[in-house]
PDB file of N, CA and C in Angstrom:
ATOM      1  N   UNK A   1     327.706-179.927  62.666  1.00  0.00           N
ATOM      2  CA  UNK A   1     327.158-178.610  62.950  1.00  0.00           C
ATOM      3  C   UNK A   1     328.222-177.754  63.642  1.00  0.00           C
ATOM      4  N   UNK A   2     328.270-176.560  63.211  1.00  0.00           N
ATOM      5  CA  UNK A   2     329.199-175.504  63.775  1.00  0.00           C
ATOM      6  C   UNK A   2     328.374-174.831  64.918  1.00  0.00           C
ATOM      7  N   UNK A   3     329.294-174.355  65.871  1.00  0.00           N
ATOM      8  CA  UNK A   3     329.034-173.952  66.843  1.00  0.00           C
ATOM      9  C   UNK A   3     329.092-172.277  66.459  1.00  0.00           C
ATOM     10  N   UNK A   4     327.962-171.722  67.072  1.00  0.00           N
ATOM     11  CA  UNK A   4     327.411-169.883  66.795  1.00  0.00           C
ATOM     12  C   UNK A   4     328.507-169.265  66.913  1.00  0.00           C
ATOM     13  N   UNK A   5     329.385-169.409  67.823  1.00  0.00           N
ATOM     14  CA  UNK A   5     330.908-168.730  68.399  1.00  0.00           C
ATOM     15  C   UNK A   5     331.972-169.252  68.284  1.00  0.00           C
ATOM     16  N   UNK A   6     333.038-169.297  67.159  1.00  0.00           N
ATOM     17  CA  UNK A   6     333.628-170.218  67.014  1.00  0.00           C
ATOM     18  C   UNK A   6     335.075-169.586  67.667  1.00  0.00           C
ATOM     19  N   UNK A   7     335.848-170.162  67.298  1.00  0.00           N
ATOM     20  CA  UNK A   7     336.861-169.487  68.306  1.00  0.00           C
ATOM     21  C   UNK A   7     337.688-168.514  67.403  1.00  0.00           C
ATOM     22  N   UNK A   8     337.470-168.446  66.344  1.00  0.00           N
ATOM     23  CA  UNK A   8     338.520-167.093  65.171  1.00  0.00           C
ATOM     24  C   UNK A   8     337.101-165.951  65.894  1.00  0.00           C
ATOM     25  N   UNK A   9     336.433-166.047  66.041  1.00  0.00           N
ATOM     26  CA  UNK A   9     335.146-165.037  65.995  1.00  0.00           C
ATOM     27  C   UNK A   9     335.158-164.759  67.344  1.00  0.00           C
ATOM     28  N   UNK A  10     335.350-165.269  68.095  1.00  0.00           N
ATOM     29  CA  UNK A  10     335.264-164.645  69.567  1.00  0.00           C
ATOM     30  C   UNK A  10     336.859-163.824  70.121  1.00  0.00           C
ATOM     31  N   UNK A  11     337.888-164.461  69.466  1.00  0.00           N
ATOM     32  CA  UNK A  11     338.822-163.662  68.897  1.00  0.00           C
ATOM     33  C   UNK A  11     339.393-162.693  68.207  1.00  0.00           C
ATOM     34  N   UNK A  12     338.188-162.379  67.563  1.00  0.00           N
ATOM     35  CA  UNK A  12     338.021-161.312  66.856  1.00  0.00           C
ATOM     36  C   UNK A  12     337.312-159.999  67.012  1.00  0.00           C
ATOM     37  N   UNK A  13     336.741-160.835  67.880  1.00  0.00           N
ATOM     38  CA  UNK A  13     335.903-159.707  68.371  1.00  0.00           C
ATOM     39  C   UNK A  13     336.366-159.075  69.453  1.00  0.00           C
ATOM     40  N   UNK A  14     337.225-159.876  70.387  1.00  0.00           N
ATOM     41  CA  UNK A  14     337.738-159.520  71.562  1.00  0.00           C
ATOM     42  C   UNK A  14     338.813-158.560  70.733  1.00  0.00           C
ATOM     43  N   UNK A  15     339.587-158.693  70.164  1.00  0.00           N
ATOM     44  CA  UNK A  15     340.787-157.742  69.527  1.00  0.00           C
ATOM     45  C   UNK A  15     340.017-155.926  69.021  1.00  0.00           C
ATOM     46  N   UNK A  16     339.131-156.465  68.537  1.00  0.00           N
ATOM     47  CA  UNK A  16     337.849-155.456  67.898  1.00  0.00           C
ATOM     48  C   UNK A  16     337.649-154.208  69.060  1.00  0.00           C
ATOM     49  N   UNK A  17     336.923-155.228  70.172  1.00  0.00           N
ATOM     50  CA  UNK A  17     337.164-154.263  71.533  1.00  0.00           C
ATOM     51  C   UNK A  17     337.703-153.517  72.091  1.00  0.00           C
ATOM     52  N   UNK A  18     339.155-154.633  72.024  1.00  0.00           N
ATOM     53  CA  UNK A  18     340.106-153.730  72.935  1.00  0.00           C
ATOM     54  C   UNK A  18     340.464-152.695  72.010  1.00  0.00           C
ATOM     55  N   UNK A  19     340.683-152.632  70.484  1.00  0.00           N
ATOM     56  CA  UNK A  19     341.599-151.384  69.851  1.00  0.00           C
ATOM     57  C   UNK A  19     340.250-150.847  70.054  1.00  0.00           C
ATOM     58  N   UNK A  20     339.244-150.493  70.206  1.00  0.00           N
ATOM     59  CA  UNK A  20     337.973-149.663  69.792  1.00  0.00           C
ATOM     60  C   UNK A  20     337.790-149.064  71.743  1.00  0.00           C
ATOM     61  N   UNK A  21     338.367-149.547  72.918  1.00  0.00           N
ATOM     62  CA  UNK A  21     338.548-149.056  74.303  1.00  0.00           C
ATOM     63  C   UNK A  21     339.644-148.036  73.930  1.00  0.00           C
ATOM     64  N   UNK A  22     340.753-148.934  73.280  1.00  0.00           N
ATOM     65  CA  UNK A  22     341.924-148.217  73.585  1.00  0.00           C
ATOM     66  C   UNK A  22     341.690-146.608  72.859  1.00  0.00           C
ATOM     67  N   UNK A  23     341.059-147.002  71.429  1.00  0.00           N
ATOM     68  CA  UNK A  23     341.188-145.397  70.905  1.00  0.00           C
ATOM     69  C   UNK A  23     339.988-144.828  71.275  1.00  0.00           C
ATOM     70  N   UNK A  24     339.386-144.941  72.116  1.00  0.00           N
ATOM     71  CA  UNK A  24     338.109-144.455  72.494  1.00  0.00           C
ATOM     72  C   UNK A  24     338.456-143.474  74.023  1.00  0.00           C
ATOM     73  N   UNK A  25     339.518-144.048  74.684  1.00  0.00           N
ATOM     74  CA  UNK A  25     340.102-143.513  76.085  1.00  0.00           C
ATOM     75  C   UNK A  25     341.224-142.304  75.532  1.00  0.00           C
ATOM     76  N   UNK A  26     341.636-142.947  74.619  1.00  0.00           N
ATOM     77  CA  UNK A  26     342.666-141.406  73.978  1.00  0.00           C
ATOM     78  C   UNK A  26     341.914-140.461  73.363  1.00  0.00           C
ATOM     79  N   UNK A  27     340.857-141.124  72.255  1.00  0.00           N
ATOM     80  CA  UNK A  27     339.912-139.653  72.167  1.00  0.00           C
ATOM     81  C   UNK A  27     339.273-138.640  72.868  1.00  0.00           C
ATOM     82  N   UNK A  28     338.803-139.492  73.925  1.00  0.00           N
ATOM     83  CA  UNK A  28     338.442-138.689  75.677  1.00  0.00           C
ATOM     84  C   UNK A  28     339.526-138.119  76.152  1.00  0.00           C
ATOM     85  N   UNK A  29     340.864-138.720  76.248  1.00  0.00           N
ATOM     86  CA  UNK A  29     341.533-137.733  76.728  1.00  0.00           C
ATOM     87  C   UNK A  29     342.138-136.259  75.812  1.00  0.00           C
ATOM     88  N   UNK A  30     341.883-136.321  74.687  1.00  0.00           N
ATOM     89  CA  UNK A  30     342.033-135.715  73.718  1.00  0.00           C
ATOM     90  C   UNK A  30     341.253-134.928  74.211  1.00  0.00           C
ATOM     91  N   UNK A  31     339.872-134.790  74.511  1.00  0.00           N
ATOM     92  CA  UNK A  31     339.033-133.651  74.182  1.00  0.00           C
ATOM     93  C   UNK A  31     338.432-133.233  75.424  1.00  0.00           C
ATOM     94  N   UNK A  32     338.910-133.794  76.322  1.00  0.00           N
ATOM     95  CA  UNK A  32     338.945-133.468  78.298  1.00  0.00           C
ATOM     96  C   UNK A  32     339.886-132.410  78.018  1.00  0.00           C
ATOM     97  N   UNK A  33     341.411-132.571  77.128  1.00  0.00           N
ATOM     98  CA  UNK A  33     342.035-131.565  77.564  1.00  0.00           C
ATOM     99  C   UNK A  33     343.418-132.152  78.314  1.00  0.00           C
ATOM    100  N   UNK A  34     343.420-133.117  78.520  1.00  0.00           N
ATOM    101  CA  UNK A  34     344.237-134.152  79.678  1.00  0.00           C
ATOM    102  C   UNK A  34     345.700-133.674  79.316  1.00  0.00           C
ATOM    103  N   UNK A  35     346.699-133.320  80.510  1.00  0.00           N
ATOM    104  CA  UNK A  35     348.326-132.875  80.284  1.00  0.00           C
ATOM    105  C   UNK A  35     348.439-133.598  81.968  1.00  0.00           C
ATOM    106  N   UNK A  36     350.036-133.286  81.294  1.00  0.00           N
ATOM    107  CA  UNK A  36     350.689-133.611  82.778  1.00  0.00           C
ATOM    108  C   UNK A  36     351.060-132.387  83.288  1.00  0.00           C
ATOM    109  N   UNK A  37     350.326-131.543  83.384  1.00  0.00           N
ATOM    110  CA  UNK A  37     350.561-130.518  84.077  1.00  0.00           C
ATOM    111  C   UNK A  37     351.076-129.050  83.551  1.00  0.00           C
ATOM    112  N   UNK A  38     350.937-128.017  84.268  1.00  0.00           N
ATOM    113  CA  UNK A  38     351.024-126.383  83.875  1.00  0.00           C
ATOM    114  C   UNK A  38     352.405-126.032  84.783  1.00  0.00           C
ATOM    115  N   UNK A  39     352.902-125.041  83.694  1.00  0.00           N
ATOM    116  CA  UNK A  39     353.712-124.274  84.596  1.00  0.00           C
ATOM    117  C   UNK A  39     353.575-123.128  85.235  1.00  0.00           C
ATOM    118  N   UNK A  40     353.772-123.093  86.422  1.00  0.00           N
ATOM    119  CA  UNK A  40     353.742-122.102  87.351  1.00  0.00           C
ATOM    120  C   UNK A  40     354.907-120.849  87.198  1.00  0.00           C
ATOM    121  N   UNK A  41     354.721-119.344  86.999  1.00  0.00           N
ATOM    122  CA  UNK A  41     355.723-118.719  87.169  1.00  0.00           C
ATOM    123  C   UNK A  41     355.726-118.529  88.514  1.00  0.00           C
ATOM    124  N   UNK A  42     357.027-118.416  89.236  1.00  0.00           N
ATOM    125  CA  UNK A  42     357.297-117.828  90.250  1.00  0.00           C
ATOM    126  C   UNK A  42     357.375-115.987  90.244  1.00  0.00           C
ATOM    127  N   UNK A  43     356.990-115.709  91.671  1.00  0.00           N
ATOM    128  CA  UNK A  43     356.850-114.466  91.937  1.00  0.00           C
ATOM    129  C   UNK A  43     358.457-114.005  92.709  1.00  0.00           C
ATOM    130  N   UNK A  44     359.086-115.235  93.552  1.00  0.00           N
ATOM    131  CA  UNK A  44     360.686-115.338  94.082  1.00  0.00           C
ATOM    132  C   UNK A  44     361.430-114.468  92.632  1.00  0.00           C
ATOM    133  N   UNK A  45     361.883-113.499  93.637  1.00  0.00           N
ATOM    134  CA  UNK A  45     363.439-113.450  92.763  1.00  0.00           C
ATOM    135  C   UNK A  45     364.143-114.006  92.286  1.00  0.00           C
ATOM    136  N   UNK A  46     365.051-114.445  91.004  1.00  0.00           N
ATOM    137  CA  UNK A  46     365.785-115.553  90.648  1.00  0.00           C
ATOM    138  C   UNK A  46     367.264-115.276  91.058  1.00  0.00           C
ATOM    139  N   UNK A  47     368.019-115.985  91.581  1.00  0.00           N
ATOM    140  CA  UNK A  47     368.861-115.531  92.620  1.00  0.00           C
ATOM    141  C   UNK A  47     370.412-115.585  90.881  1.00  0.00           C
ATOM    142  N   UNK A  48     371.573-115.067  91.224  1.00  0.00           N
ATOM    143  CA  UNK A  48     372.125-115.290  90.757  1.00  0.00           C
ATOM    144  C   UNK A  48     372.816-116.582  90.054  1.00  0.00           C
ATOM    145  N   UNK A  49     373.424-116.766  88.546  1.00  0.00           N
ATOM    146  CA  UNK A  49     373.446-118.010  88.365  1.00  0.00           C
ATOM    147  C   UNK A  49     374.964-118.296  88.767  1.00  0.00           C
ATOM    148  N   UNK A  50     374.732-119.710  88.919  1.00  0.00           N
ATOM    149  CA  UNK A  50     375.809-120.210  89.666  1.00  0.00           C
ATOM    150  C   UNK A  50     376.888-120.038  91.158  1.00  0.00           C
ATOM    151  N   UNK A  51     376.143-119.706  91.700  1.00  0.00           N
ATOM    152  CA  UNK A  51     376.718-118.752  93.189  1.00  0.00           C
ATOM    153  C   UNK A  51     377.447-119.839  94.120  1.00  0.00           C
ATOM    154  N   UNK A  52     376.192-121.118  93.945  1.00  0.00           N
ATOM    155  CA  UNK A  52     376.386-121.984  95.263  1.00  0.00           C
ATOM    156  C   UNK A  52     376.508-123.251  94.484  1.00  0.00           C
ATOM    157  N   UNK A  53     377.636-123.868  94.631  1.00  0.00           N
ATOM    158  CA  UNK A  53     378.123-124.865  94.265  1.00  0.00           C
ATOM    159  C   UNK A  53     376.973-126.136  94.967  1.00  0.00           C
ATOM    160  N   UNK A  54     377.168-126.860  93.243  1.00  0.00           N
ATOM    161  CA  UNK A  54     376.707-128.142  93.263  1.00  0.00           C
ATOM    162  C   UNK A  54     377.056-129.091  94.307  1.00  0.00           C
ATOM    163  N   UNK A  55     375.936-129.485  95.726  1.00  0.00           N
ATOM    164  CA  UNK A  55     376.599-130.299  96.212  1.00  0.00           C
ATOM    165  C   UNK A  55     376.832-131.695  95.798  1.00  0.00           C
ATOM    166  N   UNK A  56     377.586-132.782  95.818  1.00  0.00           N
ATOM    167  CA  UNK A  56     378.200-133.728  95.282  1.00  0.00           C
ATOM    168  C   UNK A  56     378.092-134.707  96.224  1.00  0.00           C
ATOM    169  N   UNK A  57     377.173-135.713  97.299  1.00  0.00           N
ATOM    170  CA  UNK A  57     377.376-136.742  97.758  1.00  0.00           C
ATOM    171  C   UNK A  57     378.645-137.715  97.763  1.00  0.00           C
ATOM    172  N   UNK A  58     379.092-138.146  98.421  1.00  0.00           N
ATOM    173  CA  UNK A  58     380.183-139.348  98.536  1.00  0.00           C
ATOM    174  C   UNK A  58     379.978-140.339  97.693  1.00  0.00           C
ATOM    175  N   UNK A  59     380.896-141.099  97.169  1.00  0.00           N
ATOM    176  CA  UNK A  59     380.556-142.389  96.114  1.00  0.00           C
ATOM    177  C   UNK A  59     380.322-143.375  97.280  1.00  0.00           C
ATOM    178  N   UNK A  60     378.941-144.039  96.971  1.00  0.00           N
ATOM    179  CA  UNK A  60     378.660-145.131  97.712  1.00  0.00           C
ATOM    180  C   UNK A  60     379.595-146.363  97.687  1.00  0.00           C
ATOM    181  N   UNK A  61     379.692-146.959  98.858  1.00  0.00           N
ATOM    182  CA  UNK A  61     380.532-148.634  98.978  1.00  0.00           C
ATOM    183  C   UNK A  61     379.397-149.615  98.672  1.00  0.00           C
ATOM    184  N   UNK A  62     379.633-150.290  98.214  1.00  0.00           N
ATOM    185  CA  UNK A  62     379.003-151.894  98.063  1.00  0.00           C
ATOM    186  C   UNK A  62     379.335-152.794  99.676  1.00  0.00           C
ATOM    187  N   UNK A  63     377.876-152.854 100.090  1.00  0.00           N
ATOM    188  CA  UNK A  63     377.535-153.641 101.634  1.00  0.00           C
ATOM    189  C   UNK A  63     377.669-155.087 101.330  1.00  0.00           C
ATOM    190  N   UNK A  64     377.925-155.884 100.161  1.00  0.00           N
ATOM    191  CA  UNK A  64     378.443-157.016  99.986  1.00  0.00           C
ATOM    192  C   UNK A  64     378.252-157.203  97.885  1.00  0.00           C
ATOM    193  N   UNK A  65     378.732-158.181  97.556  1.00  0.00           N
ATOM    194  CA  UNK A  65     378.269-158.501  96.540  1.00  0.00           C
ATOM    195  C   UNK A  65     377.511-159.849  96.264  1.00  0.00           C
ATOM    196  N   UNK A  66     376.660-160.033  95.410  1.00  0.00           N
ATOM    197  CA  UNK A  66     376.283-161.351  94.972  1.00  0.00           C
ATOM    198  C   UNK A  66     376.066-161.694  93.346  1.00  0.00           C
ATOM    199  N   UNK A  67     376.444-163.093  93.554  1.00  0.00           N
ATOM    200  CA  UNK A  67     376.462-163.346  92.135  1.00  0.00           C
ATOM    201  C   UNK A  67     377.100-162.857  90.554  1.00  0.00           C
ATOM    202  N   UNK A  68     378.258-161.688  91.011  1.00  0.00           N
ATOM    203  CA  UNK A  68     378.926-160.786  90.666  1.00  0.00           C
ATOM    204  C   UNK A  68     378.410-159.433  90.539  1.00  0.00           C
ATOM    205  N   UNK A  69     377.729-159.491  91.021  1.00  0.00           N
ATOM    206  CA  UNK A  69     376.627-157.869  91.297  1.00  0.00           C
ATOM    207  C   UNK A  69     376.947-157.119  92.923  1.00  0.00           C
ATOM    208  N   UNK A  70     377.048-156.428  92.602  1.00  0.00           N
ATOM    209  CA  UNK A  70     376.933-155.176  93.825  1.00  0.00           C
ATOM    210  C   UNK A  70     375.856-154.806  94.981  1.00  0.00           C
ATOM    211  N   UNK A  71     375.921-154.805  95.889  1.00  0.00           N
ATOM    212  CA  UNK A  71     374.470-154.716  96.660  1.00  0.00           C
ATOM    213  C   UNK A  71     374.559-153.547  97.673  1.00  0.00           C
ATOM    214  N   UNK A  72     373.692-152.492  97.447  1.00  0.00           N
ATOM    215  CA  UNK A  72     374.571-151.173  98.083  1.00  0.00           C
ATOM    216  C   UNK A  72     372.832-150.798  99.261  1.00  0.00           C
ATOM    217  N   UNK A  73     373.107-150.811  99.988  1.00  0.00           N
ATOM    218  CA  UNK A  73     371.898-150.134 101.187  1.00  0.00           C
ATOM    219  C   UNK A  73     371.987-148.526 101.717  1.00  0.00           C
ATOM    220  N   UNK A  74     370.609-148.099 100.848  1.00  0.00           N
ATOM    221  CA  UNK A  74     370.666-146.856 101.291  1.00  0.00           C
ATOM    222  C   UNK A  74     369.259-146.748 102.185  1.00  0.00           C
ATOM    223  N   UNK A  75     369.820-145.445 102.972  1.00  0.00           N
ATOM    224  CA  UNK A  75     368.556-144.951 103.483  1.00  0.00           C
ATOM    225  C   UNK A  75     368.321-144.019 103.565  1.00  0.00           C
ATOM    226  N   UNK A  76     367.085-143.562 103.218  1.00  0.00           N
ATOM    227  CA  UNK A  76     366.310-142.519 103.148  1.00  0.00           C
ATOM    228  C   UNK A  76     365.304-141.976 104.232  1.00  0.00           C
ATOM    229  N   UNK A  77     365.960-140.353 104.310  1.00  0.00           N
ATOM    230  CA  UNK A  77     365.510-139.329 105.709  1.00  0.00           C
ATOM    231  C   UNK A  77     364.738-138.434 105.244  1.00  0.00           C
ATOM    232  N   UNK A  78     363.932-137.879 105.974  1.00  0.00           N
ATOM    233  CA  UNK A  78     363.327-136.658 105.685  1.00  0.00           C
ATOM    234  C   UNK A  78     364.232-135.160 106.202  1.00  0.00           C
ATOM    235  N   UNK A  79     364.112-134.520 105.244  1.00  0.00           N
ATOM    236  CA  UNK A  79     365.219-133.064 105.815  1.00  0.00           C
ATOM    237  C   UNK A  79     364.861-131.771 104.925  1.00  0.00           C
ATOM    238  N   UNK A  80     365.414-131.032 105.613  1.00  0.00           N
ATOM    239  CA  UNK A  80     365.117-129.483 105.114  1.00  0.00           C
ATOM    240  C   UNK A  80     366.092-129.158 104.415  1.00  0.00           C
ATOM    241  N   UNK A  81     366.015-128.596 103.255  1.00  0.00           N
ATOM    242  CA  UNK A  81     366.800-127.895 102.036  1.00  0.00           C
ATOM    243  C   UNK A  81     366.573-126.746 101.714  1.00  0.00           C
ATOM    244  N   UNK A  82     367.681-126.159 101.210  1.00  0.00           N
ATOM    245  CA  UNK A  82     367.257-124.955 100.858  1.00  0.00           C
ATOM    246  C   UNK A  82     367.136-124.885  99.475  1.00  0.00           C
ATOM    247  N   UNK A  83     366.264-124.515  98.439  1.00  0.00           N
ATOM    248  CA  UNK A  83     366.326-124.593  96.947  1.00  0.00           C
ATOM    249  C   UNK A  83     366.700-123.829  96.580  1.00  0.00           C
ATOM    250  N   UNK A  84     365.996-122.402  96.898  1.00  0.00           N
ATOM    251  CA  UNK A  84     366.408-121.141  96.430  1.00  0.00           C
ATOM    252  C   UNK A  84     367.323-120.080  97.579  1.00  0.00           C
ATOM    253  N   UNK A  85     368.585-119.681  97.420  1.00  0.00           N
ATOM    254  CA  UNK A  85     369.438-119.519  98.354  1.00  0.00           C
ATOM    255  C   UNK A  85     369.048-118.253  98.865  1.00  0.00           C
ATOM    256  N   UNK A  86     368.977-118.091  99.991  1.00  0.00           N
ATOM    257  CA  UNK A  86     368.787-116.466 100.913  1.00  0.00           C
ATOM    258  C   UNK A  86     367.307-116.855 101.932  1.00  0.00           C
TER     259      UNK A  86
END
């Protein structure tokens, strides 16, 4: 006697599912409307191009190596920038 659920069939069905979730979550997002986002115009003046030179960081040193790989430690601050100049 065969068993009601055999294992091609419960396999099959599970595969069935998931493509029938998967295109079922993209059709929703399809018709929600779903983006990664809008662009904003700015109301700022756009300042002249190229005025203020690209700043350029220092080339980092390697704090040791391992295994023939490089191992470089950075750290990260919080700080004020200016984006748009004036």
């Amino acid at each position: 006697m065969r068993p009601a659920l055999g294992r091609r069939l419960l396999l099959g069905l599970a595969a069935g599912a998931g493509a029938a979730i998967t295109l079922g979550v993209t059709g929703f997002s399809r018709l929600a409307g779903a983006s990664t986002g809008r662009v904003l115009a700015s109301t700022a003046p756009l300042p002249q191009l190229f005025t203020v030179p690209l700043p350029i960081p220092p080339t980092a040193r390697p704090v040791r190596s391992e295994q023939g790989a490089d191992v470089y430690e950075l750290e990260q601050c919080e700080g004020k920038v200016e984006i748009l100049p004036g």
